[in-house]
Protein backbone atom coordinates (compact mmCIF):
# COMPACT_ATOMS: atom_id res chain seq x y z
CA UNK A 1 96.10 107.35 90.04
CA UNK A 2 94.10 110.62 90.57
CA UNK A 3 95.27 113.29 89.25
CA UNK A 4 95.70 116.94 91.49
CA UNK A 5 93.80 119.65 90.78
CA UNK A 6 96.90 122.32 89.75
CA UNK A 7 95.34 125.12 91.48
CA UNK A 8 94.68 123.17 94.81
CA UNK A 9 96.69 123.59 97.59
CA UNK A 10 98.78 119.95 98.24
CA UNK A 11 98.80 119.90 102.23
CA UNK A 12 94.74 121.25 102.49
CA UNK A 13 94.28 118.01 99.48
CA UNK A 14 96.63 115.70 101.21
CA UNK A 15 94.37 116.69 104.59
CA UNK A 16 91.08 116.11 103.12
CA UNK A 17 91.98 112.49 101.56
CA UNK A 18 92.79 111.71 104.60
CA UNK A 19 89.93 112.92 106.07
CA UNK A 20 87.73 110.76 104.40
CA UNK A 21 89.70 107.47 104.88
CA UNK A 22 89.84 108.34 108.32
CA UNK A 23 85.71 108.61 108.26
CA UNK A 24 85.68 105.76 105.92
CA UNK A 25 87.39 103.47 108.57
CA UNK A 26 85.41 104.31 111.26
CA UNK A 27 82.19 104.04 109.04
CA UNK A 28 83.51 100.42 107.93
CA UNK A 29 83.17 99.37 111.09
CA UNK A 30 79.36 98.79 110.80
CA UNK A 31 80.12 96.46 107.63
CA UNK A 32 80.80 97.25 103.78
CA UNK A 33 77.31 96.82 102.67
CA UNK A 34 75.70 98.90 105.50
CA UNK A 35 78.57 101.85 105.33
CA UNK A 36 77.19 104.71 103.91
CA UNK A 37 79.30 107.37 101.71
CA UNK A 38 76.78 109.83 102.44
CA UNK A 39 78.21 109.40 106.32
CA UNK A 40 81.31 109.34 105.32
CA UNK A 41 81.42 112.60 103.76
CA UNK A 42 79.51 114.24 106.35
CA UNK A 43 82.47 113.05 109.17
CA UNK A 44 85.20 114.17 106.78
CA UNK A 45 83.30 117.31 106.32
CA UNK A 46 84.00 116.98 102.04
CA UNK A 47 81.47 116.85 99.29
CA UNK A 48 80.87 113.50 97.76
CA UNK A 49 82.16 114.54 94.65
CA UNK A 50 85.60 114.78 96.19
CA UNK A 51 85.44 111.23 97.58
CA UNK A 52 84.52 110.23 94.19
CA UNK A 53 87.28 112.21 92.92
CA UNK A 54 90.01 110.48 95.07
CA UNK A 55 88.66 106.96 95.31
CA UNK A 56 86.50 106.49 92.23
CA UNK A 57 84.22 104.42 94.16
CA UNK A 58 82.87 103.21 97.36
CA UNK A 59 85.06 99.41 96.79
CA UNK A 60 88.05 101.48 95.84
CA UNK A 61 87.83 103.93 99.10
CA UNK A 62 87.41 100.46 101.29
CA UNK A 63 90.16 98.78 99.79
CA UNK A 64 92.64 101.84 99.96
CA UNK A 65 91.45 102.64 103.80
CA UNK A 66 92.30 98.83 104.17
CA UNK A 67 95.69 98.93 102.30
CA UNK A 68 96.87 102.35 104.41
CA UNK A 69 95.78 100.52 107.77
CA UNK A 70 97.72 98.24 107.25
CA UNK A 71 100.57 100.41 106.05
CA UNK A 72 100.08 102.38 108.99
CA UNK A 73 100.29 99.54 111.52
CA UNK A 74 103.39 97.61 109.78
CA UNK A 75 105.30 100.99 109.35
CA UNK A 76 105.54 101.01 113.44
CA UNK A 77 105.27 97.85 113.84
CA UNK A 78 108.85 97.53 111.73
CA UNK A 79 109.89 100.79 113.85
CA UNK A 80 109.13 98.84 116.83
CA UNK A 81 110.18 95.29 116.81
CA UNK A 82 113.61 94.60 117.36
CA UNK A 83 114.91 91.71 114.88
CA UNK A 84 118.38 91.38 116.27
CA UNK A 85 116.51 89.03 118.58
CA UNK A 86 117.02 85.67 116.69
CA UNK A 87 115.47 83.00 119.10
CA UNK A 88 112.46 82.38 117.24
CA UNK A 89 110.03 82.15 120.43
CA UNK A 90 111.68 85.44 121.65
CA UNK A 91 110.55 86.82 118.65
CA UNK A 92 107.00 85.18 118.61
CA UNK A 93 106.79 86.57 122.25
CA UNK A 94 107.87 90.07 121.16
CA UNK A 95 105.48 90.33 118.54
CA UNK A 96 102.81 89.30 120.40
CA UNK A 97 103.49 91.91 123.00
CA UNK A 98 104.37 94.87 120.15
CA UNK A 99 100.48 93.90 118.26
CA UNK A 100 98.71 94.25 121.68
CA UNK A 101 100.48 97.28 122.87
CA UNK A 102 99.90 98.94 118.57
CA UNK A 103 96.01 97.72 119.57
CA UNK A 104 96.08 100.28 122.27
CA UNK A 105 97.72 102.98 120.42
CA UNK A 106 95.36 102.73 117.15
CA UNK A 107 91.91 101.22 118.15
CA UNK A 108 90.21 102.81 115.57
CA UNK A 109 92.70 101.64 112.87
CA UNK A 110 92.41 97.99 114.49
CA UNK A 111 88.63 98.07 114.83
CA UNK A 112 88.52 98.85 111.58
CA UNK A 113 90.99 96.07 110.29
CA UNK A 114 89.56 93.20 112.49
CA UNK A 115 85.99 94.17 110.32
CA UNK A 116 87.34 94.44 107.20
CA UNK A 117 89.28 91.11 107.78
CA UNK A 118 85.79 89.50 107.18
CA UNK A 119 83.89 91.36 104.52
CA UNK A 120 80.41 91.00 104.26
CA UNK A 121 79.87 91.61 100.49
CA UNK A 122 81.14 89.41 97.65
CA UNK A 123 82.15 93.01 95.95
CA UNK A 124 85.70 92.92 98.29
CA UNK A 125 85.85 89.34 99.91
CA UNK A 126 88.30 88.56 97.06
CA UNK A 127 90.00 92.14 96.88
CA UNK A 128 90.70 91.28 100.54
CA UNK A 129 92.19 88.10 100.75
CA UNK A 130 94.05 88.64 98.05
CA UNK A 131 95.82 91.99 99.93
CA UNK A 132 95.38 89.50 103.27
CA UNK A 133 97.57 86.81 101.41
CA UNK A 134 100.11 89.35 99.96
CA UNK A 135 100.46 90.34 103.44
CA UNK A 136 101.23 87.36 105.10
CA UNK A 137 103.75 86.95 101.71
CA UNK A 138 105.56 89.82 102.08
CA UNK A 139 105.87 90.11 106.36
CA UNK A 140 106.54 86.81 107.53
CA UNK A 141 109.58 86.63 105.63
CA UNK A 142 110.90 89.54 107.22
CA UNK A 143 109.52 88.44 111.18
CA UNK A 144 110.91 85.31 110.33
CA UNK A 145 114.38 86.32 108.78
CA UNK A 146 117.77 84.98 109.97
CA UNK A 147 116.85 82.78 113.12
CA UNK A 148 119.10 80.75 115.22
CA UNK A 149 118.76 77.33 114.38
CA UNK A 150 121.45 75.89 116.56
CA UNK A 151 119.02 76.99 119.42
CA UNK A 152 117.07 73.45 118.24
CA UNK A 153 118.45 70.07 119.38
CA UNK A 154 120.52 68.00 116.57
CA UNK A 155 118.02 65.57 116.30
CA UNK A 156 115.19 68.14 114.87
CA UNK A 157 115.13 69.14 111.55
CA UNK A 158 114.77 73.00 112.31
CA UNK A 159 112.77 74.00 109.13
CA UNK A 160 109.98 71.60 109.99
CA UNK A 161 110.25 72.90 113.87
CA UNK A 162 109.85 76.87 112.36
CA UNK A 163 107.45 75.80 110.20
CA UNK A 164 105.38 74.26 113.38
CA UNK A 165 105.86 77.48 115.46
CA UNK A 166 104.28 79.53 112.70
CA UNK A 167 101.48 77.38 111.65
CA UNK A 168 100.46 77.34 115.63
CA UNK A 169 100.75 81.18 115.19
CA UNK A 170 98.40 81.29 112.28
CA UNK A 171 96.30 79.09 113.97
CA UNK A 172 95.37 80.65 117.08
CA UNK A 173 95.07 84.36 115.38
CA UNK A 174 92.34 82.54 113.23
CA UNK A 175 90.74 81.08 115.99
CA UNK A 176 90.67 83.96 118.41
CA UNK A 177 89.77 86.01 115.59
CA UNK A 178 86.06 86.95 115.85
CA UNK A 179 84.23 89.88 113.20
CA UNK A 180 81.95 90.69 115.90
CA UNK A 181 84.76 91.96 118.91
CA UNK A 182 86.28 95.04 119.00
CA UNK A 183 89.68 96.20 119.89
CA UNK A 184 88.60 96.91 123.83
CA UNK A 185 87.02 93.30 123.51
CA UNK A 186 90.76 91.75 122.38
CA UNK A 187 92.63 94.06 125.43
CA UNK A 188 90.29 92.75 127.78
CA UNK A 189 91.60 89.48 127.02
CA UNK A 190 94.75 90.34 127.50
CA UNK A 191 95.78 88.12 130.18
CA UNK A 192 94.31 85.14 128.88
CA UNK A 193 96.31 85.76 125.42
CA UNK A 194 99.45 86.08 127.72
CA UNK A 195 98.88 82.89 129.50
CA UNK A 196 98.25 80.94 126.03
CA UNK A 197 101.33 82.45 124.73
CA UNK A 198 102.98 81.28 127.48
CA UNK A 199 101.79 77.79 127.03
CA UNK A 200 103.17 77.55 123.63
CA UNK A 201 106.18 78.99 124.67
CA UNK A 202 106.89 76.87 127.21
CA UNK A 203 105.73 73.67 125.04
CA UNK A 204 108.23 74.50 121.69
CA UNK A 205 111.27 75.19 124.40
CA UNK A 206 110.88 71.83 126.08
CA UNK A 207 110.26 69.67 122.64
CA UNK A 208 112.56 71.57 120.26
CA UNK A 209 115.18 73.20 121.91
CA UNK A 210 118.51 71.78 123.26
């Protein structure tokens, strides 16, 4: 951790670190190995001995912009996303809806995670699917916490049928996925990402559920 300067103000430090992440994010957008500090700490409007200060290095300020996206989108995300609702494809449906409408709100933040999702250098592709995988570790227990599994007819083995719905999820985020689209280029598709949800909806209701 990086120590404060003792005669620096906290709020005018706290301001400036996030300055830079802020310009680092939007910076990362053009790919790690093409991001330049130098831009970066002409948008934040800091030296680049303070980014070196804060972040110790160029991988370090990618990975922590990464991390605090992430942070930042979860945080209202959790806010957000009402888990009293325990009919799995409610839920599914819900967060579908929340992670288009959090799009919207933070396109910068999004743009920024949807590049960094597919790192372009060898110097973070592990960093990042190892934060990727602790992720996926750490929130899917919590989407998927305390469903209703009498909602499921007798003769399916609700565990497997979960297990199904959230493989289908994982699935079609990977394939829709795409380095080279933006946040506008995922809202445009909007409807069509409706309509598939839909589908699926529709499809685990009529085979699973009573």
């Amino acid at each position: 951790m990086v120590k404060e300067n003792k005669t620096s103000v906290p709020g005018l430090e706290d301001s400036k670190r996030m300055s830079i992440l802020n310009a680092a994010m939007t910076e990362f957008c053009s790919g790690y190995e093409k991001a330049s500090t130098d831009a970066i700490v002409k948008s934040a409007g800091v030296s680049k001995g303070l980014l070196y200060h804060y972040f110790g290095s160029k991988k370090n300020l990618f990975l922590q912009a990464y991390d605090d996206a992430i942070k930042t989108v979860m945080a209202e995300f959790y806010n957000l996303i009402n888990l009293d609702e325990r009919d799995i494809l409610e839920r599914w449906r819900q967060i579908a809806l929340l992670k288009m409408d959090l799009m919207k709100k933070y396109p910068m933040i999004f743009n920024f995670i949807a590049h960094a999702s597919f790192p372009d250098s060898e110097e973070v592709k592990s960093s990042i699917t190892e934060q990727q995988n602790k992720l996926t570790n750490d929130v899917y227990p919590k989407l998927f916490y305390d469903i209703d599994c009498t909602l499921f007819r007798q003769d399916i083995e609700a565990d497997t049928a979960i297990s199904v719905i959230i493989y289908t999820i994982e699935g079609y985020a990977q394939n829709v996925a795409d380095p080279a689209k933006s946040t506008a280029d995922y809202y445009g598709e909007y409807d069509r990402y409706l309509s598939d949800l839909e589908r699926y909806i529709r499809l685990f209701r009529s085979s699973f559920y009573r």
